[in-house]
N, C-alpha and C. Protein backbone atom coordinates (compact mmCIF):
# COMPACT_ATOMS: atom_id res chain seq x y z
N UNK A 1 5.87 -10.10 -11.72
CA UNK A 1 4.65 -9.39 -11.39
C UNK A 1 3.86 -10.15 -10.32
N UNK A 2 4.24 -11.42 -10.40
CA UNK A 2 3.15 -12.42 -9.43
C UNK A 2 3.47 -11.85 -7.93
N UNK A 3 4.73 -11.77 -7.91
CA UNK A 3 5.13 -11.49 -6.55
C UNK A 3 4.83 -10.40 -5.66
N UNK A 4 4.80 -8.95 -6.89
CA UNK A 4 4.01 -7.73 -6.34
C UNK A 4 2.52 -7.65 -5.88
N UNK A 5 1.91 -8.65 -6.75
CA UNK A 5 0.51 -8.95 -6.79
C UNK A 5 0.20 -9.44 -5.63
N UNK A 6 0.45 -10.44 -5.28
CA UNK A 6 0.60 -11.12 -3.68
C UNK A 6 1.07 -10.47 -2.76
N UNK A 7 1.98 -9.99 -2.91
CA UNK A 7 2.53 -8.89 -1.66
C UNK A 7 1.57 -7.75 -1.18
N UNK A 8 1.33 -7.63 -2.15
CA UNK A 8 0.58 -6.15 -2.43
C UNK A 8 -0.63 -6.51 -2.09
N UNK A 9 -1.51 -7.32 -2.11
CA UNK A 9 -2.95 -8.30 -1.85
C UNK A 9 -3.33 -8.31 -0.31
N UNK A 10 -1.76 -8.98 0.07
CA UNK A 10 -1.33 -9.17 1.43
C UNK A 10 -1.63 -8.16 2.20
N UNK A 11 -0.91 -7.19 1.88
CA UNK A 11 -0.72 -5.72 2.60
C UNK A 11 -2.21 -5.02 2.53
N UNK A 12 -2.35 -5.25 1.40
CA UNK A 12 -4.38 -4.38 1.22
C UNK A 12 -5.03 -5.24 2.38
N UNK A 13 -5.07 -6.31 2.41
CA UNK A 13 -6.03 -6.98 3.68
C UNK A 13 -5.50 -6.91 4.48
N UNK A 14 -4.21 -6.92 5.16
CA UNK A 14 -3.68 -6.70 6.53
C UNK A 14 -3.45 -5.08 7.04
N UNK A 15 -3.82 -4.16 5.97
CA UNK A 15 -3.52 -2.74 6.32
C UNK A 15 -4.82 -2.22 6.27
N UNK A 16 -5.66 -2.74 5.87
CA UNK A 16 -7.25 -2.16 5.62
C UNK A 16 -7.87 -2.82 7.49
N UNK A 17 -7.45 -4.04 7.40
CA UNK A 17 -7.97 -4.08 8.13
C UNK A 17 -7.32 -3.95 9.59
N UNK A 18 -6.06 -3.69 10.49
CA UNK A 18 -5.35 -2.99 10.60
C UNK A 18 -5.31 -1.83 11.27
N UNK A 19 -5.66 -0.97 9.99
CA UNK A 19 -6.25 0.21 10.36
C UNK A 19 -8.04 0.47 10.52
N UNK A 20 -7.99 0.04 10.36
CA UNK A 20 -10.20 -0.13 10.62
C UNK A 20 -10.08 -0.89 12.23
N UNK A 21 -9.59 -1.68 12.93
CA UNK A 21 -9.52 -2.38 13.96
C UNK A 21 -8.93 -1.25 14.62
N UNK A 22 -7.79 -0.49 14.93
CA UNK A 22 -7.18 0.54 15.25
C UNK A 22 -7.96 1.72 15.48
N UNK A 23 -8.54 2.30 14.75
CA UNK A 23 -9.50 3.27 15.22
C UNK A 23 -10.57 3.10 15.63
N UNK A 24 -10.99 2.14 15.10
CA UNK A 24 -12.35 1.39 16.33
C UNK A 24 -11.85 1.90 18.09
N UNK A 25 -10.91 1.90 17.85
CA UNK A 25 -10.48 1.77 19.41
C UNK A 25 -9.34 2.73 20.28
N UNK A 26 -10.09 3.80 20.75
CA UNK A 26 -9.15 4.41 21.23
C UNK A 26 -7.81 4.69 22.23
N UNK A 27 -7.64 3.17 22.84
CA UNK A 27 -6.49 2.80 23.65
C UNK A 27 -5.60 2.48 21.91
N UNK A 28 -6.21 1.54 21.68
CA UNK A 28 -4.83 1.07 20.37
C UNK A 28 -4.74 2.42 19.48
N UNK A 29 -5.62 3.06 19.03
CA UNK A 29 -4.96 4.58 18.21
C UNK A 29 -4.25 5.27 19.04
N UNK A 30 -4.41 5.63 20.46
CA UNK A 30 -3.38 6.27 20.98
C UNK A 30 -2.05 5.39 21.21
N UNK A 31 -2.13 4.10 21.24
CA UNK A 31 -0.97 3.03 21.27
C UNK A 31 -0.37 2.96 20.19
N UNK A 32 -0.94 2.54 19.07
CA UNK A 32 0.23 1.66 18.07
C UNK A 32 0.31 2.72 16.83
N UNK A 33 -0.83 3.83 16.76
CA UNK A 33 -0.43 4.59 16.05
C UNK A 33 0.80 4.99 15.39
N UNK A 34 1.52 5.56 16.72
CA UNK A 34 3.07 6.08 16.33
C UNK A 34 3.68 5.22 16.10
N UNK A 35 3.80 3.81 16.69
CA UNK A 35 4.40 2.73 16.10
C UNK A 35 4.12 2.49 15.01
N UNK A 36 3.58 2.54 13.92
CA UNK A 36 2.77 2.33 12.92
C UNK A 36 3.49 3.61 11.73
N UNK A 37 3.84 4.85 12.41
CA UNK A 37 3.88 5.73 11.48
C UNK A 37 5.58 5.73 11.41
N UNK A 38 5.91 5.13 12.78
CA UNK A 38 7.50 4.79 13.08
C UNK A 38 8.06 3.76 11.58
N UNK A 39 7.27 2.82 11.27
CA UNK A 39 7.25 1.73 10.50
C UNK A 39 7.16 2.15 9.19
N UNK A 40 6.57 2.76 8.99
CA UNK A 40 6.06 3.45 7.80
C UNK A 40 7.44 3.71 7.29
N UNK A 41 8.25 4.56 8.24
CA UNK A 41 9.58 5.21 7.68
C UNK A 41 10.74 4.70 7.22
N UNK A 42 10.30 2.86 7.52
CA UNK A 42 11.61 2.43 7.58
C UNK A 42 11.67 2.29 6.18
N UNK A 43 13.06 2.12 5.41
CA UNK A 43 12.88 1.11 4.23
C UNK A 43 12.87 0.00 4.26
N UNK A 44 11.83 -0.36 2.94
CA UNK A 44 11.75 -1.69 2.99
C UNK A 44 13.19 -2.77 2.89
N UNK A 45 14.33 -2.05 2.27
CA UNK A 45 14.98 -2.99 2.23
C UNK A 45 15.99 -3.36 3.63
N UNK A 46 15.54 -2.43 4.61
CA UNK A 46 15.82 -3.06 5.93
C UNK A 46 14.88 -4.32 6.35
N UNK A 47 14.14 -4.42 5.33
CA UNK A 47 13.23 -5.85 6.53
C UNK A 47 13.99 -7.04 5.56
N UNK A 48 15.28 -6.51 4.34
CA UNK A 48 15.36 -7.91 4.11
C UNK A 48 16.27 -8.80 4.70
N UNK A 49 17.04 -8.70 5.66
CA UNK A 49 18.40 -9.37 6.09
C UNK A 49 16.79 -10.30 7.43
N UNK A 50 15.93 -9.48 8.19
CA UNK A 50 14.64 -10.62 8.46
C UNK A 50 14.12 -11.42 7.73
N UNK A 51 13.98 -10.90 6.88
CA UNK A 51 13.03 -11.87 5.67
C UNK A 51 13.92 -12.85 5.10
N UNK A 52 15.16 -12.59 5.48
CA UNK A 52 15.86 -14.08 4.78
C UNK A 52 16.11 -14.88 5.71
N UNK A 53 16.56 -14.39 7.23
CA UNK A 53 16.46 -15.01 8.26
C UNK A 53 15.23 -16.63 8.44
N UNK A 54 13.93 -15.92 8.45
CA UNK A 54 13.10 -16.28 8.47
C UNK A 54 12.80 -17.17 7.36
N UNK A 55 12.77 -16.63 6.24
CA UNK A 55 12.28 -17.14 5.09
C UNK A 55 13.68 -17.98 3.81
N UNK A 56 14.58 -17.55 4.52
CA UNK A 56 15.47 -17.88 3.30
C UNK A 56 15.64 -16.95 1.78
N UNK A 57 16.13 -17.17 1.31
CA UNK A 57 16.49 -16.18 -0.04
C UNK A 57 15.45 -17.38 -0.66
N UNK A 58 14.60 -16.44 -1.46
CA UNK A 58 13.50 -17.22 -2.31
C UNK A 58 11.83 -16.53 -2.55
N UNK A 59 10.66 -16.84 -3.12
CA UNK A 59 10.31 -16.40 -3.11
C UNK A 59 9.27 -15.11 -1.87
N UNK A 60 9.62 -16.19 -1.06
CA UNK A 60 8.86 -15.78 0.36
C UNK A 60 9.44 -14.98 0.83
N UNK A 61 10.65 -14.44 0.85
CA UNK A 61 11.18 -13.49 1.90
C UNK A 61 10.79 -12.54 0.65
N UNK A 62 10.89 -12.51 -0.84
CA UNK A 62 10.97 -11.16 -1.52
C UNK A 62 9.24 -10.60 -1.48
N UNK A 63 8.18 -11.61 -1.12
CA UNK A 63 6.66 -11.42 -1.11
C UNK A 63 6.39 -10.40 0.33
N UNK A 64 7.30 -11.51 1.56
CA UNK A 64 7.28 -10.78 2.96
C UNK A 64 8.03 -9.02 2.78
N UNK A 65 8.66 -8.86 2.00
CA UNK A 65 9.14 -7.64 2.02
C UNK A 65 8.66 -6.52 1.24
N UNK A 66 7.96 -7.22 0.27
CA UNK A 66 6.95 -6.43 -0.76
C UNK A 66 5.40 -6.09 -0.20
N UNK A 67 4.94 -6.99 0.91
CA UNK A 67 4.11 -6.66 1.86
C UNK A 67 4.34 -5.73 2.95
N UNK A 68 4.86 -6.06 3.45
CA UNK A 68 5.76 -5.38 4.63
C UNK A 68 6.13 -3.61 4.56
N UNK A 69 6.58 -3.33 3.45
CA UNK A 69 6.44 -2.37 2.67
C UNK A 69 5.84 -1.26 2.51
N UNK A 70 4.68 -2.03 2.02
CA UNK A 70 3.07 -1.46 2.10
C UNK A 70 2.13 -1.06 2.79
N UNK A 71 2.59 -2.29 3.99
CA UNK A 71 1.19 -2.52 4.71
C UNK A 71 1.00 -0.87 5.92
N UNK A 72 2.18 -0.40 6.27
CA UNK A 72 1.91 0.33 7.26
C UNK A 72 1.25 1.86 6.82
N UNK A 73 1.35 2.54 5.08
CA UNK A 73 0.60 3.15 4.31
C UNK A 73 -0.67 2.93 4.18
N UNK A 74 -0.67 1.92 4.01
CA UNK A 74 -2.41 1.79 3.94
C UNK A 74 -2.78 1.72 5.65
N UNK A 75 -2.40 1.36 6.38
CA UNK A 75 -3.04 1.11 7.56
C UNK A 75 -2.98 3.01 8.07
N UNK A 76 -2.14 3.92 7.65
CA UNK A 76 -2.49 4.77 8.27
C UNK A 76 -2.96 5.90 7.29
N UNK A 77 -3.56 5.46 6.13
CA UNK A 77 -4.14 5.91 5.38
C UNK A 77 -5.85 5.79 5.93
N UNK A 78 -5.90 4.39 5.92
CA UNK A 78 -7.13 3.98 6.70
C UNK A 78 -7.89 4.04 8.17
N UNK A 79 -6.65 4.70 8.91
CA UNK A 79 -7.06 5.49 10.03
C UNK A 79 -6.77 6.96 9.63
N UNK A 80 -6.32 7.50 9.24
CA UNK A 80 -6.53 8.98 8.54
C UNK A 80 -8.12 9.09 7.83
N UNK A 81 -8.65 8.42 7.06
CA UNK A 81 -9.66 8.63 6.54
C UNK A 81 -11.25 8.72 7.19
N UNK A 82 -10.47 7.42 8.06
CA UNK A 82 -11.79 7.15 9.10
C UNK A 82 -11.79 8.67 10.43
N UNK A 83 -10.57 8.49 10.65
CA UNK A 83 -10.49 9.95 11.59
C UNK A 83 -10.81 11.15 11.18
N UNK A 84 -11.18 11.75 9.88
CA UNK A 84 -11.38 12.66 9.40
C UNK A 84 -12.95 12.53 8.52
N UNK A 85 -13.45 11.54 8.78
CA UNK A 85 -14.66 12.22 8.44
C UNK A 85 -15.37 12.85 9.24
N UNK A 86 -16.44 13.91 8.66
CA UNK A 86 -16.97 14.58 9.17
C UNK A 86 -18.09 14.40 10.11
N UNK A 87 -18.18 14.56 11.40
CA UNK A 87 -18.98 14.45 12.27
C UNK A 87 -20.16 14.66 12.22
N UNK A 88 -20.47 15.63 11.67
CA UNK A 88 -22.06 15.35 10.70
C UNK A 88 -22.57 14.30 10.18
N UNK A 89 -21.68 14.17 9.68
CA UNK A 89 -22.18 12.80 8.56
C UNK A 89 -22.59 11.65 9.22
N UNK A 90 -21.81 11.50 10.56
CA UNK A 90 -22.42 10.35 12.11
C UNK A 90 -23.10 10.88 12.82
N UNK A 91 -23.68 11.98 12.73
CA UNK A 91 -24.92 12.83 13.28
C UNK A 91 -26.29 12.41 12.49
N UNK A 92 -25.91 12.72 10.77
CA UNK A 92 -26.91 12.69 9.83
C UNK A 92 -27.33 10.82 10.05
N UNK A 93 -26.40 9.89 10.22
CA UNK A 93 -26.63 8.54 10.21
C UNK A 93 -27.77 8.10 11.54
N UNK A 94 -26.88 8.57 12.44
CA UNK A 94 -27.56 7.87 13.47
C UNK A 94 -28.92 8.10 13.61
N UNK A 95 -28.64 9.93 12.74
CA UNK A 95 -30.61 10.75 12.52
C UNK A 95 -31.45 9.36 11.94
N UNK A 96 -30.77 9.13 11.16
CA UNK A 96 -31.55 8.16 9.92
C UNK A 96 -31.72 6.54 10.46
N UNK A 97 -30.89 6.09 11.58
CA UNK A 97 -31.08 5.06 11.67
C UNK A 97 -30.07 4.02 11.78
N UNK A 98 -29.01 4.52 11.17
CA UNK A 98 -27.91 3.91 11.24
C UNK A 98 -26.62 3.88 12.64
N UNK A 99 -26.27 2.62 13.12
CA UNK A 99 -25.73 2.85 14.03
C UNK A 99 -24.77 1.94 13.76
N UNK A 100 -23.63 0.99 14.86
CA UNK A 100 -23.17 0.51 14.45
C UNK A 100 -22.14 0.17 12.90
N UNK A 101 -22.01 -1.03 12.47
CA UNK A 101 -21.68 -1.89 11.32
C UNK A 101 -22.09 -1.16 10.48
N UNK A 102 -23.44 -1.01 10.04
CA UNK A 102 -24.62 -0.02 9.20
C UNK A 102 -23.79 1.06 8.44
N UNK A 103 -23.87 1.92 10.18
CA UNK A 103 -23.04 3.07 10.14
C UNK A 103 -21.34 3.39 9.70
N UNK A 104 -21.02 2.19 9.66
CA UNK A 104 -19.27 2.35 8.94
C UNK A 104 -19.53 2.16 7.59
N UNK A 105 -20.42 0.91 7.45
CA UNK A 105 -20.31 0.22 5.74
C UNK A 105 -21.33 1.61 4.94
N UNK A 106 -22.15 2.19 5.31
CA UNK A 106 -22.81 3.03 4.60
C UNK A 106 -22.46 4.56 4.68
N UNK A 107 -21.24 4.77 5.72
CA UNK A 107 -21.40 6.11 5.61
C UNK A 107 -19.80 6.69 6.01
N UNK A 108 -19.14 5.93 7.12
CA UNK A 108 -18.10 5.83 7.78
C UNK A 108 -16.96 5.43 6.18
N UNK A 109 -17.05 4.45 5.91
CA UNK A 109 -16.12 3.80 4.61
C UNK A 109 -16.09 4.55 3.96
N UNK A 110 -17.52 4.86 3.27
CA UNK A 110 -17.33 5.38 1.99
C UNK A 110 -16.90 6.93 1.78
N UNK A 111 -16.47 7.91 3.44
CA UNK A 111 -16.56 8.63 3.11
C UNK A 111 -15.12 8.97 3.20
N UNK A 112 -14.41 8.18 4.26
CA UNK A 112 -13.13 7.40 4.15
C UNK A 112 -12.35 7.19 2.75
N UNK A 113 -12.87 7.12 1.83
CA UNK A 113 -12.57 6.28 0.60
C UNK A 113 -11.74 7.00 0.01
N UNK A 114 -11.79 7.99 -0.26
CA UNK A 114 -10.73 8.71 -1.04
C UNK A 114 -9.54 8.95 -0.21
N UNK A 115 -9.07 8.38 0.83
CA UNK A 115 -7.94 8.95 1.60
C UNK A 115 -7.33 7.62 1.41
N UNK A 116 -8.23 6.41 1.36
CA UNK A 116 -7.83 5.28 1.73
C UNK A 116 -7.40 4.75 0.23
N UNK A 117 -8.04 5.14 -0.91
CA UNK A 117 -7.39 5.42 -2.11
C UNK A 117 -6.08 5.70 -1.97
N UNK A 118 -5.75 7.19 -1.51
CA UNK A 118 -4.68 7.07 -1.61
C UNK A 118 -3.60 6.79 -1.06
N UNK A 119 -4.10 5.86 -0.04
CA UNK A 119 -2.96 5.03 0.86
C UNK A 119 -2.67 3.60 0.30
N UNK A 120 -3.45 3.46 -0.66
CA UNK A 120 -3.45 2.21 -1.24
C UNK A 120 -2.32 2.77 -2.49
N UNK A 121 -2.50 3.43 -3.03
CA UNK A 121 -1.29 3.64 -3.98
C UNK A 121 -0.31 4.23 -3.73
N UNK A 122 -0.36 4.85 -2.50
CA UNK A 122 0.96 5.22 -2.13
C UNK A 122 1.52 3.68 -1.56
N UNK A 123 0.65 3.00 -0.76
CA UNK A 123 1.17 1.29 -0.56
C UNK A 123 1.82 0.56 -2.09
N UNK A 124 1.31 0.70 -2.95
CA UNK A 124 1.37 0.74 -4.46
C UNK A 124 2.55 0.63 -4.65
N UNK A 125 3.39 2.12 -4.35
CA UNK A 125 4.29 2.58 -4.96
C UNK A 125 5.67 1.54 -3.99
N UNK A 126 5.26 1.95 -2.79
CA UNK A 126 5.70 1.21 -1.65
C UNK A 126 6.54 -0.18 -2.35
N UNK A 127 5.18 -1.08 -2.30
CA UNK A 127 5.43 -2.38 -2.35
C UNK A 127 6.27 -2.87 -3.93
N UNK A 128 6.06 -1.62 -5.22
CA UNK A 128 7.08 -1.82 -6.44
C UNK A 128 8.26 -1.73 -5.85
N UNK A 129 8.75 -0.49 -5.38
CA UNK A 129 10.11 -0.43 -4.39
C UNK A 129 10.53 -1.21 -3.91
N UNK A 130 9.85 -1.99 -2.51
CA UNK A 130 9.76 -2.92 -1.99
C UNK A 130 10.67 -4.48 -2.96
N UNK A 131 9.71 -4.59 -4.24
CA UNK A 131 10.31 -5.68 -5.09
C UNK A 131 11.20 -5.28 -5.50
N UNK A 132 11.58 -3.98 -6.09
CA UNK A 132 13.01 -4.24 -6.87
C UNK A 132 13.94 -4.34 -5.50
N UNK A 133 14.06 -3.92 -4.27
CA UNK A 133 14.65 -4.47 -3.34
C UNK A 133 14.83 -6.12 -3.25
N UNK A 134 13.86 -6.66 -3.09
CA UNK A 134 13.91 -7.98 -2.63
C UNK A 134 14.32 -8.56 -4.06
N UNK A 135 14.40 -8.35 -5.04
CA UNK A 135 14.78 -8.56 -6.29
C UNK A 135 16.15 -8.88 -6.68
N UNK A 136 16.65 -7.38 -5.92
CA UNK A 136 18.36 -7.62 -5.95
C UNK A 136 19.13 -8.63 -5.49
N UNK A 137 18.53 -9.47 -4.57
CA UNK A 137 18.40 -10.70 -4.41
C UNK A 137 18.40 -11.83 -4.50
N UNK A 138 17.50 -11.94 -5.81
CA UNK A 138 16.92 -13.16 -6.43
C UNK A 138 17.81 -13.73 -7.34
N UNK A 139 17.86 -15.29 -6.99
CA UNK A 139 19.00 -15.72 -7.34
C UNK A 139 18.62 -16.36 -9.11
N UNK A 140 17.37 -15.82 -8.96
CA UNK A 140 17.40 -15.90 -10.87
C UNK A 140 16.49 -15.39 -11.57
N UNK A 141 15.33 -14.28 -11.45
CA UNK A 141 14.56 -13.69 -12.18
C UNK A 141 14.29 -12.42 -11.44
N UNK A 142 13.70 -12.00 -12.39
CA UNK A 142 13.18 -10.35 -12.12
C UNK A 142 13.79 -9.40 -12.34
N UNK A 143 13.06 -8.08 -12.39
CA UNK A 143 13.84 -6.80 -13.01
C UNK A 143 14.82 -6.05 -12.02
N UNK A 144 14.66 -6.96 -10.61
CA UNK A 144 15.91 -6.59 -9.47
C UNK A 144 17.20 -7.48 -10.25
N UNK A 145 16.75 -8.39 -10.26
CA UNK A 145 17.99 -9.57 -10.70
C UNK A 145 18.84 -8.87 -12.20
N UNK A 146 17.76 -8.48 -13.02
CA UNK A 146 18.33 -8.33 -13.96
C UNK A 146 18.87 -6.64 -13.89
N UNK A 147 18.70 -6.35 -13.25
CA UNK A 147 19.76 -4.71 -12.69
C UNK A 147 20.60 -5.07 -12.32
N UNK A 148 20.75 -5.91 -10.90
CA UNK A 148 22.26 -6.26 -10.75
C UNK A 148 22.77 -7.06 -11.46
N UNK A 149 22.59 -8.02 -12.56
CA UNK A 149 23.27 -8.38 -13.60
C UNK A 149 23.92 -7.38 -14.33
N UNK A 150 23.16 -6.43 -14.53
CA UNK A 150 23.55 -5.31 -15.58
C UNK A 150 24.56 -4.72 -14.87
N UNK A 151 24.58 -4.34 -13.30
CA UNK A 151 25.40 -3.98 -12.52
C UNK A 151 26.98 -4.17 -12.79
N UNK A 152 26.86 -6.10 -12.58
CA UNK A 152 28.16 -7.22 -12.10
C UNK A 152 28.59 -7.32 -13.63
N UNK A 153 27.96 -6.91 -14.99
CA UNK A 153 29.16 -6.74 -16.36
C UNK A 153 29.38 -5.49 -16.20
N UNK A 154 29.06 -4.25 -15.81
CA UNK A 154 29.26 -3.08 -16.11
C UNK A 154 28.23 -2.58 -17.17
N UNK A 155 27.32 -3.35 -17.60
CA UNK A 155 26.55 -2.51 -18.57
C UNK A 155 25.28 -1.65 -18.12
N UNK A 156 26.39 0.07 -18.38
CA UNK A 156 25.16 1.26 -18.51
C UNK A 156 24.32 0.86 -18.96
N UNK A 157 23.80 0.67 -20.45
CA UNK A 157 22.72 0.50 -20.95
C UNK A 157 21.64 -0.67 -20.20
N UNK A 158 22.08 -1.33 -20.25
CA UNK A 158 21.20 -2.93 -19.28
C UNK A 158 20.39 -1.75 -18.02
N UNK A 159 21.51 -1.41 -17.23
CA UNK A 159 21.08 -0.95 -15.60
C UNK A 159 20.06 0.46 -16.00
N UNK A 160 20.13 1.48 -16.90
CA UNK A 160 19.30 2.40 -17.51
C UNK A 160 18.01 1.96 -18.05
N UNK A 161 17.93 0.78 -18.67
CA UNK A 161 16.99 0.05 -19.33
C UNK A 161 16.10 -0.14 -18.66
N UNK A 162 16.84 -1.25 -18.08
CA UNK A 162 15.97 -1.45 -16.71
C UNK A 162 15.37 0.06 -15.55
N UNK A 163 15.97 0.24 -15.53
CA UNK A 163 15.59 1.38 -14.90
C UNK A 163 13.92 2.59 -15.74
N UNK A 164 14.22 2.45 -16.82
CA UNK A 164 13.15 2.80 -17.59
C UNK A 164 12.49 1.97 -17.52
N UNK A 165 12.40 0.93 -17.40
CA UNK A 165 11.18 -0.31 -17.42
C UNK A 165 10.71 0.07 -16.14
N UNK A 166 11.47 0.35 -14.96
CA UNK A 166 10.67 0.27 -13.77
C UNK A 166 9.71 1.33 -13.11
N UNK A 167 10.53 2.18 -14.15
CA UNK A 167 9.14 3.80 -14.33
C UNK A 167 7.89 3.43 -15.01
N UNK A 168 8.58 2.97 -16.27
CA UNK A 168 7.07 2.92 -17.23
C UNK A 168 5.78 1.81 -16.43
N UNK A 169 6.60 1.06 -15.83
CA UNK A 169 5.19 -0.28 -15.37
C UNK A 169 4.68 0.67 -14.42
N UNK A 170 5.41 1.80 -13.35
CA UNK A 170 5.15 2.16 -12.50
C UNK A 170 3.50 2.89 -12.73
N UNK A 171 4.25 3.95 -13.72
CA UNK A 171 3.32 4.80 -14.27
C UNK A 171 2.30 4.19 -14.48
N UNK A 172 2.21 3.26 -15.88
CA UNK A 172 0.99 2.43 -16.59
C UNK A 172 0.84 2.30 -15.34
N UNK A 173 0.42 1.58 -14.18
CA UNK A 173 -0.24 0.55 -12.87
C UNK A 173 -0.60 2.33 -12.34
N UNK A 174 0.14 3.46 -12.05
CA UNK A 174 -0.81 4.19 -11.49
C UNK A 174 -1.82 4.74 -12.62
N UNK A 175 -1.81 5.47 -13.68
CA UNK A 175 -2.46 5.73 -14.90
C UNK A 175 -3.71 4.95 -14.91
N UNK A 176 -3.52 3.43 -15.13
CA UNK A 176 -4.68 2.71 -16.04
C UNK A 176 -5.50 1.59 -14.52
N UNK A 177 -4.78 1.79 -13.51
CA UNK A 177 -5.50 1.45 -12.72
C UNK A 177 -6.01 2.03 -11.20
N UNK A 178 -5.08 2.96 -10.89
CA UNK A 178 -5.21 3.46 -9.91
C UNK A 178 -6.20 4.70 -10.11
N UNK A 179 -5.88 5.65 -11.66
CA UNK A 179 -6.13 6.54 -12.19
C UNK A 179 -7.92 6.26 -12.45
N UNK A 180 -8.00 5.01 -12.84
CA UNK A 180 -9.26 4.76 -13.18
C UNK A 180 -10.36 4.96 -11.83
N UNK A 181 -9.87 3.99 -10.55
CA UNK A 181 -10.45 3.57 -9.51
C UNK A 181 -10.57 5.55 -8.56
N UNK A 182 -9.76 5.67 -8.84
CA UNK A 182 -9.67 7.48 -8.29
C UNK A 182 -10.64 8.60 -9.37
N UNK A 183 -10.94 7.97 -10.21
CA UNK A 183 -11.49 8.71 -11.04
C UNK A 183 -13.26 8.81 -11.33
N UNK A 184 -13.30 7.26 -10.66
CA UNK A 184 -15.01 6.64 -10.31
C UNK A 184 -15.50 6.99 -9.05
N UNK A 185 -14.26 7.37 -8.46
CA UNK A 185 -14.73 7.29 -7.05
C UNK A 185 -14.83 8.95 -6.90
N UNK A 186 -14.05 9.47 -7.84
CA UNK A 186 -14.50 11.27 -8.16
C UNK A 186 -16.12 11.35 -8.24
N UNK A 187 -16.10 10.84 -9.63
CA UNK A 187 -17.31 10.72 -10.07
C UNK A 187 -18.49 10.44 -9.47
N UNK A 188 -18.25 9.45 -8.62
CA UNK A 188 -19.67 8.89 -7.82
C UNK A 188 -19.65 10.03 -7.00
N UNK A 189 -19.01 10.51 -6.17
CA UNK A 189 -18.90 11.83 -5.14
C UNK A 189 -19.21 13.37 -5.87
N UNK A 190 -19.73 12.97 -7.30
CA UNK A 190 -19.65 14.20 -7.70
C UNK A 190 -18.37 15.60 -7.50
N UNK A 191 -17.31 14.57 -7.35
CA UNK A 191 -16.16 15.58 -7.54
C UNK A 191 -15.40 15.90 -8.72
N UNK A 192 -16.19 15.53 -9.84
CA UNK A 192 -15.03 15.94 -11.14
C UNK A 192 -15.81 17.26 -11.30
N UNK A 193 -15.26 18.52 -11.73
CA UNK A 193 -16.03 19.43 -11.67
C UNK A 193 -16.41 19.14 -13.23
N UNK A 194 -17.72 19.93 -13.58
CA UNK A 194 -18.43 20.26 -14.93
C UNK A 194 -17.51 19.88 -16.25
């Protein structure tokens, strides 16, 4: 779990911010955009024959690939959100006073937020993938390692097992945390209906 955690940490600060630097600026959104959405497509377990290059088989190449993963979801989650708020709403700000910095952190972000929600758990989902990739790998723990163990005896049951384990954590992590953070952020917006 440590490894998703970090990866995944990684990718939230390098894709948040990323994409917030990116639309600030309209040479780089018309630039790296498509590069960005190009990236998005790859699988992650193409970045691992780099990540071992670089990093060696160990924990660092399976963190770099569990980031890596992620990061380009959230970054164009976070220019999706920011690009789609409503122009009013930077009409109603600037009415009021707000310009600049002001104007992103009070009105720009937050209205952003629910898109960027869900680029964060779709990064989420990403960067679990991501590990059982870099997993298959690992030359001695984890629920990648222990699939292809289950693999290299032949045992159905082991490789199924596992395989149910990697739904259920999936689920629980969107359910009890993602579910929660999407559900406050309803709420504060007054979007849960009555």
């Amino acid at each position: 779990m440590k490894r998703v955690v970090l990866g995944y940490s990684i990718s939230l600060v390098a894709g948040l911010s990323l994409g917030l630097v990116i639309v600030a600026s309209r040479f780089l959104d018309e630039t790296l955009s498509p590069l960005l959405l190009g990236l998005q497509t790859l699988p992650s377990i193409c970045w691992l024959p780099l990540a071992i290059l670089w990093f060696g088989i160990g924990e660092d190449s399976i963190i770099f690939v569990v980031a890596i993963g992620s990061i380009f979801s959230i970054s164009m989650a976070t220019l999706g959100g920011v690009k789609n708020v409503p122009p009013i709403y930077l009409r109603v700000a600037r009415t009021m006073g707000a310009r600049g910095l002001k104007s992103y952190t009070t009105v720009v972000i937050p209205a952003a937020l629910p898109t960027i929600i869900t680029g964060m758990k779709q990064g989420w989902s990403f960067a679990w993938r991501a590990l059982m990739a870099g997993e298959l790998l690992s030359p001695k723990d984890g629920l990648g390692y222990i699939l292809t163990l289950g693999r290299d005896l032949h045992d159905m049951n082991q490789v199924v097992g596992v395989m149910i384990i990697i739904v259920v954590i999936g689920l629980i992590i969107d359910k009890f945390i993602f579910g929660r953070v999407e559900y406050s952020i309803r709420q504060r917006w007054g979007l849960n209906g009555s």
